[in-house]
Protein backbone atom coordinates (compact mmCIF):
# COMPACT_ATOMS: atom_id res chain seq x y z
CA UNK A 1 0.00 0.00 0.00
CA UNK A 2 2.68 2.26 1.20
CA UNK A 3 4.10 2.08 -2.28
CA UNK A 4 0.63 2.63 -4.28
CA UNK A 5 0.21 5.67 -2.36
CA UNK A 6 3.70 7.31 -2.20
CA UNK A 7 5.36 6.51 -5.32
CA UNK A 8 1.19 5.56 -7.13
CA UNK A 9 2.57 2.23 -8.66
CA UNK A 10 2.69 -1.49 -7.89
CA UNK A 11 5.26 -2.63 -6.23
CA UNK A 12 8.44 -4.75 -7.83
CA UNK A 13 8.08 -8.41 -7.75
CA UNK A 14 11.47 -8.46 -5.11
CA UNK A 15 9.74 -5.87 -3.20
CA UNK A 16 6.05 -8.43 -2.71
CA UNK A 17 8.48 -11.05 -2.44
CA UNK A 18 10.49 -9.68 0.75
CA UNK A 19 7.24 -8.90 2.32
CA UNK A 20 6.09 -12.32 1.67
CA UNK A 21 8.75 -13.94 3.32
CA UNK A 22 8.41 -11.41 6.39
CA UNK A 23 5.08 -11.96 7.08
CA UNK A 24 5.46 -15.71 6.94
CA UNK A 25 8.95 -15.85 8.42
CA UNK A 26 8.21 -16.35 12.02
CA UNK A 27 6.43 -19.30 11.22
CA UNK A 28 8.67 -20.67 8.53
CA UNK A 29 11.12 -21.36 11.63
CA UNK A 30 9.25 -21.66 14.61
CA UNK A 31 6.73 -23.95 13.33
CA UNK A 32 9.53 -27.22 12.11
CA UNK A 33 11.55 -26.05 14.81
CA UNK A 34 8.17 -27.02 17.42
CA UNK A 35 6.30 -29.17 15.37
CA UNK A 36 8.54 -31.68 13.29
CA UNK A 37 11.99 -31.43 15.25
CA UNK A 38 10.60 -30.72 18.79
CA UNK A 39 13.30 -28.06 19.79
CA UNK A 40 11.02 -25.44 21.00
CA UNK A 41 8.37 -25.60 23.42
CA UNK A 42 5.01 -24.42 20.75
CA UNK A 43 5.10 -23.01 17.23
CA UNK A 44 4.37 -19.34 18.32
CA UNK A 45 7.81 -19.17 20.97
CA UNK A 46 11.25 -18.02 19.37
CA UNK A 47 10.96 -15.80 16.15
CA UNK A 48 7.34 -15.26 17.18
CA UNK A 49 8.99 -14.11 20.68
CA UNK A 50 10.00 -9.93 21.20
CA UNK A 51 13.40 -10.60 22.94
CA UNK A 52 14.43 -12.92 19.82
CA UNK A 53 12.77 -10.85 16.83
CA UNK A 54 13.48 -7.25 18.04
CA UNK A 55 17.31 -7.75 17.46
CA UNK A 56 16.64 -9.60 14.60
CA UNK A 57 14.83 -7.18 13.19
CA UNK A 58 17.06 -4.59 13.96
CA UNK A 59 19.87 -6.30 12.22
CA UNK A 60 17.67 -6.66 9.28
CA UNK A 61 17.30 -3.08 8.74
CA UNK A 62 20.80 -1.92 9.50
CA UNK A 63 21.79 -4.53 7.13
CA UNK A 64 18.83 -2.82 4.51
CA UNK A 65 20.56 0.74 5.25
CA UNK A 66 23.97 -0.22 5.18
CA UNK A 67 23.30 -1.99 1.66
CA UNK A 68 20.86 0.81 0.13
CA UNK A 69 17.88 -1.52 0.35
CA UNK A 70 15.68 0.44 3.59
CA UNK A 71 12.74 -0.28 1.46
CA UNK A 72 13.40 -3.61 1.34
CA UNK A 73 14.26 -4.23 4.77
CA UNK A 74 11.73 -2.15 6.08
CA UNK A 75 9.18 -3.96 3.94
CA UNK A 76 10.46 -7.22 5.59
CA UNK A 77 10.57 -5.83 9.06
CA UNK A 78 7.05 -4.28 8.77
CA UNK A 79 5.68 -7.38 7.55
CA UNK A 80 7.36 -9.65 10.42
CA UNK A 81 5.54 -7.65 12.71
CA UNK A 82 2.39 -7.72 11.45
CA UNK A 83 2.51 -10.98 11.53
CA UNK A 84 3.25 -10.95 15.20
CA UNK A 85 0.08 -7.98 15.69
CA UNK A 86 -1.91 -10.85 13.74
CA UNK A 87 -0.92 -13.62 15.90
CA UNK A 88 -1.57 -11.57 19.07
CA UNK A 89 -4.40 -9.59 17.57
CA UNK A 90 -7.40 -10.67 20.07
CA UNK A 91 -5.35 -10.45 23.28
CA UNK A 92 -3.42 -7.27 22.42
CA UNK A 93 -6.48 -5.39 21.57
CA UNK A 94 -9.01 -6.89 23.42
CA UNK A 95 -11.70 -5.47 26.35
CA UNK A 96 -8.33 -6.00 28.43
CA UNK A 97 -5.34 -6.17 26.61
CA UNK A 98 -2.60 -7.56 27.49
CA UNK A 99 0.58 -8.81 26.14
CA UNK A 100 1.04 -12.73 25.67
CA UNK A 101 3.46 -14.53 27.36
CA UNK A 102 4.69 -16.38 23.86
CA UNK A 103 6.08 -12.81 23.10
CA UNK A 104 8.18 -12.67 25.80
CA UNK A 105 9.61 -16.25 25.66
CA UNK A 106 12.19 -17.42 26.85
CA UNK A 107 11.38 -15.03 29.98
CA UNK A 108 7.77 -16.17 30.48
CA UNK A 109 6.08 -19.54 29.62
CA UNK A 110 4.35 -20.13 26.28
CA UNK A 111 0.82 -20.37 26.72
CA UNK A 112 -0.34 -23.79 26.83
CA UNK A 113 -0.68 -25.43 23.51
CA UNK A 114 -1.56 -29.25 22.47
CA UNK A 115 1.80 -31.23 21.27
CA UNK A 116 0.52 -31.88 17.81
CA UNK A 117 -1.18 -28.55 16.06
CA UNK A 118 -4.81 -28.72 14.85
CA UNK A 119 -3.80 -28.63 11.28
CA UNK A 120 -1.19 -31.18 11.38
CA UNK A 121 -4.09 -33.57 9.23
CA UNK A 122 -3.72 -37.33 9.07
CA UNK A 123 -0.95 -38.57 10.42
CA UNK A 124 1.14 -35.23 10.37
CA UNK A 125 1.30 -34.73 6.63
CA UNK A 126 0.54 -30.89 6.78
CA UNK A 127 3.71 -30.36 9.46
CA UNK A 128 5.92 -32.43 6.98
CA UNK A 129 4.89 -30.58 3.99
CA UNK A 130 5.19 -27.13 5.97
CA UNK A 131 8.26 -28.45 7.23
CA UNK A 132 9.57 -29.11 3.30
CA UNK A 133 8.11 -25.86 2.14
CA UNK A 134 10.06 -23.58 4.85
CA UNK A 135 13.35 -25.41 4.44
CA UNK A 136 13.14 -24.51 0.83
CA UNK A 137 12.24 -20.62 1.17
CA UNK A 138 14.50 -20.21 4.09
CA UNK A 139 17.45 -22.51 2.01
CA UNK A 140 16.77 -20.21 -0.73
CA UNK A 141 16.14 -16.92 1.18
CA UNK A 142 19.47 -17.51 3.12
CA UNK A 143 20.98 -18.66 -0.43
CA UNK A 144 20.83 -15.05 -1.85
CA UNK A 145 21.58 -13.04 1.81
CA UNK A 146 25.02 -14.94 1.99
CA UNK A 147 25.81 -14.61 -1.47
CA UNK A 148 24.78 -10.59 -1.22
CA UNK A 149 27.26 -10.94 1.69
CA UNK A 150 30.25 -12.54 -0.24
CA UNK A 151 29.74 -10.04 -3.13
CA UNK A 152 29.96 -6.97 -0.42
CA UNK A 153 33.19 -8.83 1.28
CA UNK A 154 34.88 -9.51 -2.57
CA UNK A 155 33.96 -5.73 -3.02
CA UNK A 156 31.54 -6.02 -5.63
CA UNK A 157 27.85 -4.82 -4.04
CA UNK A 158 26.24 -4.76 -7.16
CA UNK A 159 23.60 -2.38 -5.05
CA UNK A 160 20.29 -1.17 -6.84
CA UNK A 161 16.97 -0.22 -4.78
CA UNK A 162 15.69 1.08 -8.19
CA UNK A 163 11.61 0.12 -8.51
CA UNK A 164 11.64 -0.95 -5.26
């Protein structure tokens, strides 16, 4: 939207692509990390957690300024937290909000959940294809960061927020 109205086109393809992966990124780890391999306590603790995604976050858009890409990164971070304001929508904004304690994980208990998710289906096929689906957009995702990263170290950037 913020592009429609500012700059009054669509957006680039890389631009609705970072936001895609930001709003879906908290569950893209959390949810194989809880679900499939067990490592955290629910699918809605770690990158759905403040303490974990505020630095995060923060790195993401220093990275975005110090590369010439604060749209981008700014478009990610926005979008990560939306997802989080989605997540936490009913409690956060309720008759008496409050903040959950899955936000502040590790330094309060995740709210109670049941060990397999509701939309696992039969016999856990959903978690195993969600599990597939986010190793491939984070394998990919983290692909093109470290090879942005390598360029920048070699001394070639190749830096261009153009259309974005």
């Amino acid at each position: 939207m913020y592009v429609l109205v500012i700059d009054r086109r669509l957006p680039t393809v890389r631009l609705v692509a970072v936001a895609f992966i930001g709003s879906q990124f908290p569950d893209l780890v959390d949810k194989p990390l809880a679900y499939q391999f067990g490592l955290i306590p629910s699918g809605r603790v770690f990158m759905h957690s403040l303490p974990i995604a505020l630095p995060f976050l923060i790195g993401t858009v220093i990275y975005g300024w110090q590369t010439e890409r604060n749209r981008l990164s700014v478009g990610f971070a926005f979008a990560y937290v939306s997802h989080l304001v989605a997540d936490n929508y009913g409690p956060l904004f309720g008759p008496h909000p409050r903040i959950r304690p899955d936000l502040l994980w590790p330094f309060a208990d995740p709210v109670s959940r049941p060990d397999v998710p509701s939309w696992a289906g039969v016999g856990g096929i959903h978690i195993r294809l969600w599990t597939g689906f986010s190793l491939l957009v984070l394998l990919v995702t983290g692909t093109l960061v470290l090879a942005d990263l390598w360029r920048r170290l070699r001394g070639n950037p190749h830096v261009s927020e153009t259309g974005d």
